[in-house]
N, C-alpha and C. Protein backbone atom coordinates (compact mmCIF):
# COMPACT_ATOMS: atom_id res chain seq x y z
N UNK A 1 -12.49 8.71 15.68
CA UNK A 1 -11.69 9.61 14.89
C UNK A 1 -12.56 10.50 14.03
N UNK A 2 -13.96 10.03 14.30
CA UNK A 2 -14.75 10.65 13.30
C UNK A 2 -14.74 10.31 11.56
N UNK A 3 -15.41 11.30 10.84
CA UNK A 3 -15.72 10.69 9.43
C UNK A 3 -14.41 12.07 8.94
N UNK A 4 -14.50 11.28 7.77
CA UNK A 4 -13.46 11.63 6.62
C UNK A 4 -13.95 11.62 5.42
N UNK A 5 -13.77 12.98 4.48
CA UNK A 5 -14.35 12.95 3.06
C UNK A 5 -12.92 12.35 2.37
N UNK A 6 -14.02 11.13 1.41
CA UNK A 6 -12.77 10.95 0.44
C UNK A 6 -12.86 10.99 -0.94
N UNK A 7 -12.00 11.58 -2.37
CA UNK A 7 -12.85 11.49 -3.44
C UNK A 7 -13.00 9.98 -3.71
N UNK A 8 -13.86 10.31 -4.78
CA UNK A 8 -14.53 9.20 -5.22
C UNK A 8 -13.32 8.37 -6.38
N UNK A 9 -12.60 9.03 -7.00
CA UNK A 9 -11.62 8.62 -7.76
C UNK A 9 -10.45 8.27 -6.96
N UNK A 10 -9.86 8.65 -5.25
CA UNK A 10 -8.92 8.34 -4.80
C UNK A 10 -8.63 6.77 -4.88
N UNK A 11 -7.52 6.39 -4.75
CA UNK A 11 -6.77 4.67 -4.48
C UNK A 11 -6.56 4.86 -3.60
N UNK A 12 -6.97 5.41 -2.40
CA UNK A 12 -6.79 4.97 -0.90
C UNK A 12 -8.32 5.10 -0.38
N UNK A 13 -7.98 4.99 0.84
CA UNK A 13 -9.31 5.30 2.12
C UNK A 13 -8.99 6.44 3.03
N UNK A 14 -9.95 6.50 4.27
CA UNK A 14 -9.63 7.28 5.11
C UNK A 14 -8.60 7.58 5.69
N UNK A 15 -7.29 6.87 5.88
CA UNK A 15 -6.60 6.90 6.48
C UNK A 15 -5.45 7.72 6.20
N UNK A 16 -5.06 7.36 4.93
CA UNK A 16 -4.39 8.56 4.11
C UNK A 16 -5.29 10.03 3.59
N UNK A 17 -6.78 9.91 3.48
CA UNK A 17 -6.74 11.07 3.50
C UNK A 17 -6.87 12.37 4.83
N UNK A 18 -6.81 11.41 5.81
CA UNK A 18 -6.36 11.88 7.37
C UNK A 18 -4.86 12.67 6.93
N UNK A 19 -3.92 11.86 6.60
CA UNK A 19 -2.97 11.99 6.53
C UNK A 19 -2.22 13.14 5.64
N UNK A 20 -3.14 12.94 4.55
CA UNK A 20 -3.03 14.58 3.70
C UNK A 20 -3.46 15.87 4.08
N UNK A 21 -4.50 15.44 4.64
CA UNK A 21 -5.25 16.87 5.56
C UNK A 21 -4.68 17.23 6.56
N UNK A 22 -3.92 16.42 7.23
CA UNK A 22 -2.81 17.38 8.29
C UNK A 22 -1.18 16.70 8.55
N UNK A 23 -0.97 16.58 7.54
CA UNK A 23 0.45 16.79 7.14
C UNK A 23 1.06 17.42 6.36
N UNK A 24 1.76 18.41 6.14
CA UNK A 24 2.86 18.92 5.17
C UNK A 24 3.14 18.31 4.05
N UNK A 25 2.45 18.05 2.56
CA UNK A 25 3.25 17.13 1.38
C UNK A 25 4.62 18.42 1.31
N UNK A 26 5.44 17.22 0.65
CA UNK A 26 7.06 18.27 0.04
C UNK A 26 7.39 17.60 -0.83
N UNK A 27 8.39 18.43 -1.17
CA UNK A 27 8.65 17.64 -2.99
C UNK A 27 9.88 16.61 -2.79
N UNK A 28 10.14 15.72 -1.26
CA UNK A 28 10.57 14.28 -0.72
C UNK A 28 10.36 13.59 -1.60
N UNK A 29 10.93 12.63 -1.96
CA UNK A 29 10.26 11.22 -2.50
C UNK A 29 11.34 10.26 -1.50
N UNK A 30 11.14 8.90 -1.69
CA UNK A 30 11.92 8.00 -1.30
C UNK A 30 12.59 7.43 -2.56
N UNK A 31 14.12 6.89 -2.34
CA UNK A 31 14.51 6.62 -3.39
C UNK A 31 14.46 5.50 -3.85
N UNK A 32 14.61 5.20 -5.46
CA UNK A 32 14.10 3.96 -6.39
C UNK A 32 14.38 2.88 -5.37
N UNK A 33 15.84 2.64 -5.10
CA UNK A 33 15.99 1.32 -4.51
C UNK A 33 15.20 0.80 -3.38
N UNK A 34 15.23 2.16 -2.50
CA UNK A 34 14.59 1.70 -1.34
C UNK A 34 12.73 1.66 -1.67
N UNK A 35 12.42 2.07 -2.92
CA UNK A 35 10.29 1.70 -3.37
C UNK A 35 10.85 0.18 -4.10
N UNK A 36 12.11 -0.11 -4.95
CA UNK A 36 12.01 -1.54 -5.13
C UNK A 36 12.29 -2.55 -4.29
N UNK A 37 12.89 -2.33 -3.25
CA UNK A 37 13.09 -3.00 -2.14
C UNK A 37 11.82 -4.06 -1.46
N UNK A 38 10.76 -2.67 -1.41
CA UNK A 38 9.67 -2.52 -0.34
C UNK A 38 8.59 -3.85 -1.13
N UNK A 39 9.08 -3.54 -2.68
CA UNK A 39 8.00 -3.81 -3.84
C UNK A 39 8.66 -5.69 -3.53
N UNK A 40 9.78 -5.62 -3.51
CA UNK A 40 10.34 -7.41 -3.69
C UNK A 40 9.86 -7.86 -2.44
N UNK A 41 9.88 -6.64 -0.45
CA UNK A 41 9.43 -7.66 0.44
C UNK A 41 8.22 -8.20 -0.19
N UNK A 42 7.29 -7.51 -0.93
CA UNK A 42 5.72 -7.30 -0.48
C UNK A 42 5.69 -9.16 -1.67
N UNK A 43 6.32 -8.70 -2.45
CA UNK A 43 5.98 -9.65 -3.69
C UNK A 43 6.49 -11.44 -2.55
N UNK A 44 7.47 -11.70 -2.19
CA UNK A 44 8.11 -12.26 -1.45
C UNK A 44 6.75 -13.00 -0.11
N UNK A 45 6.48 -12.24 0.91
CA UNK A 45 5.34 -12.28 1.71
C UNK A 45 3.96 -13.30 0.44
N UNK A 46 3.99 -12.45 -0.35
CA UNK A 46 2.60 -12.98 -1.14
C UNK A 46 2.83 -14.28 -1.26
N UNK A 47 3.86 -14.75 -2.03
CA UNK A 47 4.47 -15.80 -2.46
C UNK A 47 4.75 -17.02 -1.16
N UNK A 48 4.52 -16.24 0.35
CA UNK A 48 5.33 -16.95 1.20
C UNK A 48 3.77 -17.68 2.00
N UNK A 49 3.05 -16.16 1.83
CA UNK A 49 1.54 -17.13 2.13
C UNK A 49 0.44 -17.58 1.84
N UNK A 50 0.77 -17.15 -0.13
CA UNK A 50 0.30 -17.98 -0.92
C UNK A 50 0.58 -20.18 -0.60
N UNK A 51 1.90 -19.95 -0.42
CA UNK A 51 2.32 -21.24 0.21
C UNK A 51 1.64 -21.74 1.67
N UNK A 52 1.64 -20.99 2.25
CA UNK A 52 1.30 -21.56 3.69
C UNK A 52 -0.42 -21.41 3.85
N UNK A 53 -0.89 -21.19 2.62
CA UNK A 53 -2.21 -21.28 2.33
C UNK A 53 -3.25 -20.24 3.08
N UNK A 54 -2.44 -19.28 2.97
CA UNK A 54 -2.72 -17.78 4.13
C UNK A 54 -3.39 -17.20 2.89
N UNK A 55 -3.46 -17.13 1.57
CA UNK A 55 -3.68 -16.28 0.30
C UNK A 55 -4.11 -17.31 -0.68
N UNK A 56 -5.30 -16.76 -1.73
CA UNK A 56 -5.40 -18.00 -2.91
C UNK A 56 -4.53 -17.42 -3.38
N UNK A 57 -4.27 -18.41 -5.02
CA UNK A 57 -3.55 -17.92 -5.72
C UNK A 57 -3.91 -16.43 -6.47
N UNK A 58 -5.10 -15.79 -6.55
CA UNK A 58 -5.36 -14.84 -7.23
C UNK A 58 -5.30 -13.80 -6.00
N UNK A 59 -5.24 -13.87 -5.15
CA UNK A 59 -4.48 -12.22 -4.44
C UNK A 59 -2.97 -12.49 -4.49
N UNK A 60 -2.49 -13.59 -4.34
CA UNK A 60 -1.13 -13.51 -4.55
C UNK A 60 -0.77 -13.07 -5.33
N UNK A 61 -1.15 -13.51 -6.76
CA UNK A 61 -0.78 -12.53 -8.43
C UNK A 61 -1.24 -11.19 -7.93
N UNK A 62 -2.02 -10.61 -7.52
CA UNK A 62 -2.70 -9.24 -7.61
C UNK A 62 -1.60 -8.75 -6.68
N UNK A 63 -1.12 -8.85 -5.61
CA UNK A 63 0.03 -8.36 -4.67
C UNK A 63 1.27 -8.43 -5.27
N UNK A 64 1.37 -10.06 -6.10
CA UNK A 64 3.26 -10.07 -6.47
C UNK A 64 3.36 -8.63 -7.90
């Protein structure tokens, strides 16, 4: 796919900044319920393989 500049201050990697460089941003958002939704699977998962010993406990806190 080749190399990708990314800043140095971004919270992502290459992949999204692929994604900015040739996609259209618009003034879209997704709505609250459906980003808290996404936020309870993710917290949920952590919690599920924090248990099944898939995660220590300290990425689990850092994800829930």
């Amino acid at each position: 796919m080749g190399e990708v500049r990314v800043p140095k201050q971004a919270l992502y990697s290459a992949q999204t900044q692929r994604a900015v460089n040739n996609f259209a941003m618009s003034n879209l958002y997704m709505p609250r319920g459906f980003v808290r939704s996404m936020g309870l699977i993710k917290q949920a998962a952590a919690n599920a393989n924090h248990e099944l010993g898939l995660l220590d406990q300290k990425q689990a806190l850092a994800i829930s």
